[in-house]
N, C-alpha and C. Protein backbone atom coordinates (compact mmCIF):
# COMPACT_ATOMS: atom_id res chain seq x y z
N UNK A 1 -3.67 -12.94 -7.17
CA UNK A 1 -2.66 -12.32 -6.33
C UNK A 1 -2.24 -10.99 -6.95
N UNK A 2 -1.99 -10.12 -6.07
CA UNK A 2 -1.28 -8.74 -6.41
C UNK A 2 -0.66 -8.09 -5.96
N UNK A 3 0.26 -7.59 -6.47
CA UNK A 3 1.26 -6.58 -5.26
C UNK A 3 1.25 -5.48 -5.78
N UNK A 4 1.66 -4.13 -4.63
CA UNK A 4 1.53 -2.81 -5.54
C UNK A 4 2.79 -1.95 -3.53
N UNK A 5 3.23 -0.92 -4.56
CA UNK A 5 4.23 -0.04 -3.65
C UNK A 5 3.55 1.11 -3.43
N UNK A 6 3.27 1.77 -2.39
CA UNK A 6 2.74 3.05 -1.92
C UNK A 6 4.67 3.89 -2.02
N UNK A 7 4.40 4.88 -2.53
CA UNK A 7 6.42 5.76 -2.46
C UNK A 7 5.78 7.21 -2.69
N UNK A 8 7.17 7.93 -2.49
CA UNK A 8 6.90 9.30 -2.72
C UNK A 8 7.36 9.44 -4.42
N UNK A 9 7.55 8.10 -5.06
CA UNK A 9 7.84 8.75 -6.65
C UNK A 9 7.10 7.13 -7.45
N UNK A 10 7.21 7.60 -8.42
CA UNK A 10 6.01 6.29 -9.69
C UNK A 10 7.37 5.55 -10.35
N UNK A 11 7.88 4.23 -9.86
CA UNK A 11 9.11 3.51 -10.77
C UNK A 11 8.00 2.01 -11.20
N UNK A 12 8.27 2.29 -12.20
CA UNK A 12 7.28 1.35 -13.13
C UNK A 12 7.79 -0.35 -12.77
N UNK A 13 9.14 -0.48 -12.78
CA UNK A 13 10.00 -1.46 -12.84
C UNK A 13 9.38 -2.11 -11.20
N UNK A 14 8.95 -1.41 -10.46
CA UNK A 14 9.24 -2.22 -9.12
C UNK A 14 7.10 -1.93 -8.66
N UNK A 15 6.56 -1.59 -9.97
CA UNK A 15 5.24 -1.07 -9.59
C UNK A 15 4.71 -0.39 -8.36
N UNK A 16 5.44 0.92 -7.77
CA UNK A 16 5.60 1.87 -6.90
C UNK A 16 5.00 2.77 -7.38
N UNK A 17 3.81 3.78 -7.17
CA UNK A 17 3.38 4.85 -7.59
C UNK A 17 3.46 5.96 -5.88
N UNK A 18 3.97 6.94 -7.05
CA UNK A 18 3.67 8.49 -5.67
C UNK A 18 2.20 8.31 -5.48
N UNK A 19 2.22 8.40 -4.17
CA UNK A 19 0.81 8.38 -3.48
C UNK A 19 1.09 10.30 -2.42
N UNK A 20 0.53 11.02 -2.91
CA UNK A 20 0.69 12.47 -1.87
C UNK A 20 -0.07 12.35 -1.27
N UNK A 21 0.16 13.09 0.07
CA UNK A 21 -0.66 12.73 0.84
C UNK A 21 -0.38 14.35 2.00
N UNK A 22 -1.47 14.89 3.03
CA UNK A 22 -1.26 15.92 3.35
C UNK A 22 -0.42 15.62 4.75
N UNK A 23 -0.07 16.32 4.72
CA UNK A 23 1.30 16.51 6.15
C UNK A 23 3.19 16.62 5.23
N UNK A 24 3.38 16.29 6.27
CA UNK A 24 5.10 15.77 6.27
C UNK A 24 5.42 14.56 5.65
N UNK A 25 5.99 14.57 5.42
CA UNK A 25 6.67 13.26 5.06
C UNK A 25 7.80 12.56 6.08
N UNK A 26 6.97 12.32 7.21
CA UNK A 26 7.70 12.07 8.44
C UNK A 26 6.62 10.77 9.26
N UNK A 27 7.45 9.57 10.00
CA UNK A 27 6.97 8.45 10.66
C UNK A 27 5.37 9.18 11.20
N UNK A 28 5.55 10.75 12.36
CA UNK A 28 4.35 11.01 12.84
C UNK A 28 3.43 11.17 11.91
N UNK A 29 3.24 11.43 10.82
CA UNK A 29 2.28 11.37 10.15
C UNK A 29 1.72 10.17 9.23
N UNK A 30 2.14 9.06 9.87
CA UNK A 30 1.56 7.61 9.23
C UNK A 30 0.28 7.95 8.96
N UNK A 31 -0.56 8.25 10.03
CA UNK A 31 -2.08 8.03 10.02
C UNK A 31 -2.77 8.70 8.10
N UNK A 32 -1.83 9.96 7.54
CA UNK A 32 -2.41 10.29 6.75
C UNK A 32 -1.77 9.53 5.01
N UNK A 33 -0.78 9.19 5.60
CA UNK A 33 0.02 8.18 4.27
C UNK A 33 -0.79 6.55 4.11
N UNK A 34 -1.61 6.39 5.30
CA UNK A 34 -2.42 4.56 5.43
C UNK A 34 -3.49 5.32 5.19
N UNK A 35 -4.36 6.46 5.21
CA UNK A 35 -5.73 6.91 4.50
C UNK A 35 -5.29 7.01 2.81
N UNK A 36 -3.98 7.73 2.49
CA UNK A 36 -4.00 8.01 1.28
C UNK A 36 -3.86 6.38 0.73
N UNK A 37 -3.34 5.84 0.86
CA UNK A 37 -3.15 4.46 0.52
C UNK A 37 -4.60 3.33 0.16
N UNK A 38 -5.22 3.69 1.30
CA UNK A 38 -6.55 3.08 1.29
C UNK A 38 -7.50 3.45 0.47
N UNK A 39 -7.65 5.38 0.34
CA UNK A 39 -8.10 5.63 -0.61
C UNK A 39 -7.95 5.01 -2.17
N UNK A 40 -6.70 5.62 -2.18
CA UNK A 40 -6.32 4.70 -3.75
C UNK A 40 -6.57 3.22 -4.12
N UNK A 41 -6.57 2.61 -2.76
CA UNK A 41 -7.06 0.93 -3.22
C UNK A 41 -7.82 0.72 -3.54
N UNK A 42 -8.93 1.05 -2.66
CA UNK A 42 -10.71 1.58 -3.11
C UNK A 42 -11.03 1.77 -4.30
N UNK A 43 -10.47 3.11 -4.37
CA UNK A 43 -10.62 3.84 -6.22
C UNK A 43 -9.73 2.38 -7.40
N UNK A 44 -9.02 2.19 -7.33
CA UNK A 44 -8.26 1.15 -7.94
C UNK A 44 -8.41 0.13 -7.99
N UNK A 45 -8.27 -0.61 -6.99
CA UNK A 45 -8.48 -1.79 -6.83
C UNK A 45 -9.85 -2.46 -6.25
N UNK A 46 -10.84 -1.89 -5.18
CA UNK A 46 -12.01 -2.62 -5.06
C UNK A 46 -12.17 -3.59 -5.03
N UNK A 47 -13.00 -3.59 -6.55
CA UNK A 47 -13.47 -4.73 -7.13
C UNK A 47 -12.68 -5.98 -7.76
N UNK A 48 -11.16 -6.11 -7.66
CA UNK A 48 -10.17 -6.82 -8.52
C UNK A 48 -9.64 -7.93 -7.16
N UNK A 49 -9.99 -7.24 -5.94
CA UNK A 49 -9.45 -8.50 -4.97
C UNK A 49 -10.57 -8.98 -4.00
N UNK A 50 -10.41 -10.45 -3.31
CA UNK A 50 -10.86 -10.20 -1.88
C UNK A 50 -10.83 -9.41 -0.55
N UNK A 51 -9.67 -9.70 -1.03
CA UNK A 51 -8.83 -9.12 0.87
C UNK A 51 -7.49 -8.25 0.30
N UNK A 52 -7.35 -7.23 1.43
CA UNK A 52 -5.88 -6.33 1.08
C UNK A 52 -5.31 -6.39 2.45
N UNK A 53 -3.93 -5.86 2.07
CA UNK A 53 -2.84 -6.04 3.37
C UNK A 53 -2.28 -4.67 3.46
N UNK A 54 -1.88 -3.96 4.27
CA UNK A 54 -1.18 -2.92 4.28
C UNK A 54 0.75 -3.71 5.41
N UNK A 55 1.85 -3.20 4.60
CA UNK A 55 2.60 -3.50 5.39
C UNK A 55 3.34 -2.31 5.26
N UNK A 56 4.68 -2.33 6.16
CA UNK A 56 5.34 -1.46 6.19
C UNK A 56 6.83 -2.13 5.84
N UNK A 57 7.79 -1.41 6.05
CA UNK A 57 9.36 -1.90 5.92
C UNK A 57 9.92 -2.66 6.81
N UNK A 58 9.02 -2.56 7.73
CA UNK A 58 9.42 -3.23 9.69
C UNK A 58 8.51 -4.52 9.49
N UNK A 59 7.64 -5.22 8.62
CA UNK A 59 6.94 -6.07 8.55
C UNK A 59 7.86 -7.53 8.01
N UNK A 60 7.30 -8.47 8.18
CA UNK A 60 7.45 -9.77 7.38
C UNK A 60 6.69 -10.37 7.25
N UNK A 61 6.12 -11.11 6.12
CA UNK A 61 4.79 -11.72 5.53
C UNK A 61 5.16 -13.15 4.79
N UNK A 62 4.58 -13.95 5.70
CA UNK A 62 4.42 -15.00 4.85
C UNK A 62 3.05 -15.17 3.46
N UNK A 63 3.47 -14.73 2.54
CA UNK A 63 2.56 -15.11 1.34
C UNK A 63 1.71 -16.14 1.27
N UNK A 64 2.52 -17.14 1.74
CA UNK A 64 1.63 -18.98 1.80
C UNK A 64 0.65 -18.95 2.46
N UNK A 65 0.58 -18.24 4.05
CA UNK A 65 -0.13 -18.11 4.60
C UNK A 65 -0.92 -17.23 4.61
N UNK A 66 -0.96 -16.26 4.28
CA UNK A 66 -1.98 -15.36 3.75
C UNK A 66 -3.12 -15.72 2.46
N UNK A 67 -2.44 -16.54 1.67
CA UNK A 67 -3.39 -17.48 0.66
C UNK A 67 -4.12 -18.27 1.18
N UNK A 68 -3.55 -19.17 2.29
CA UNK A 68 -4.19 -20.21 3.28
C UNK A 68 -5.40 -19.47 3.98
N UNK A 69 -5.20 -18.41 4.06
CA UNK A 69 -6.30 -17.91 5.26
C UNK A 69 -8.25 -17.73 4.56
């Protein structure tokens, strides 16, 4: 299992890294903040999981079930 924070700054305590990404830093530009994100998982992570999740702040996740699947 793993968890990791996509943010606009790196707080070690809550494992959040700045991820930049080109545009605004505004909702319309999701599309380029979920490429930068993906990129970095790729480069990073790959080979360390099965499966990845992308959520947002508007999400809720059951954990249990996501193991179950």
């Amino acid at each position: 299992d793993g968890f990791h924070v996509a943010s606009t700054i790196t707080d070690r305590s809550i494992d959040s890294v700045n991820m930049p990404h080109e545009g605004e830093e505004e909702y319309q530009n999701m599309w380029q903040k979920v490429r930068t994100m993906w990129s970095y998982v790729y480069v990073n992570y790959y080979d360390s999981y099965d499966w990845f999740h992308i959520g947002g702040d508007d999400m809720y996740v059951l954990v249990e079930n996501l193991r179950l699947y």
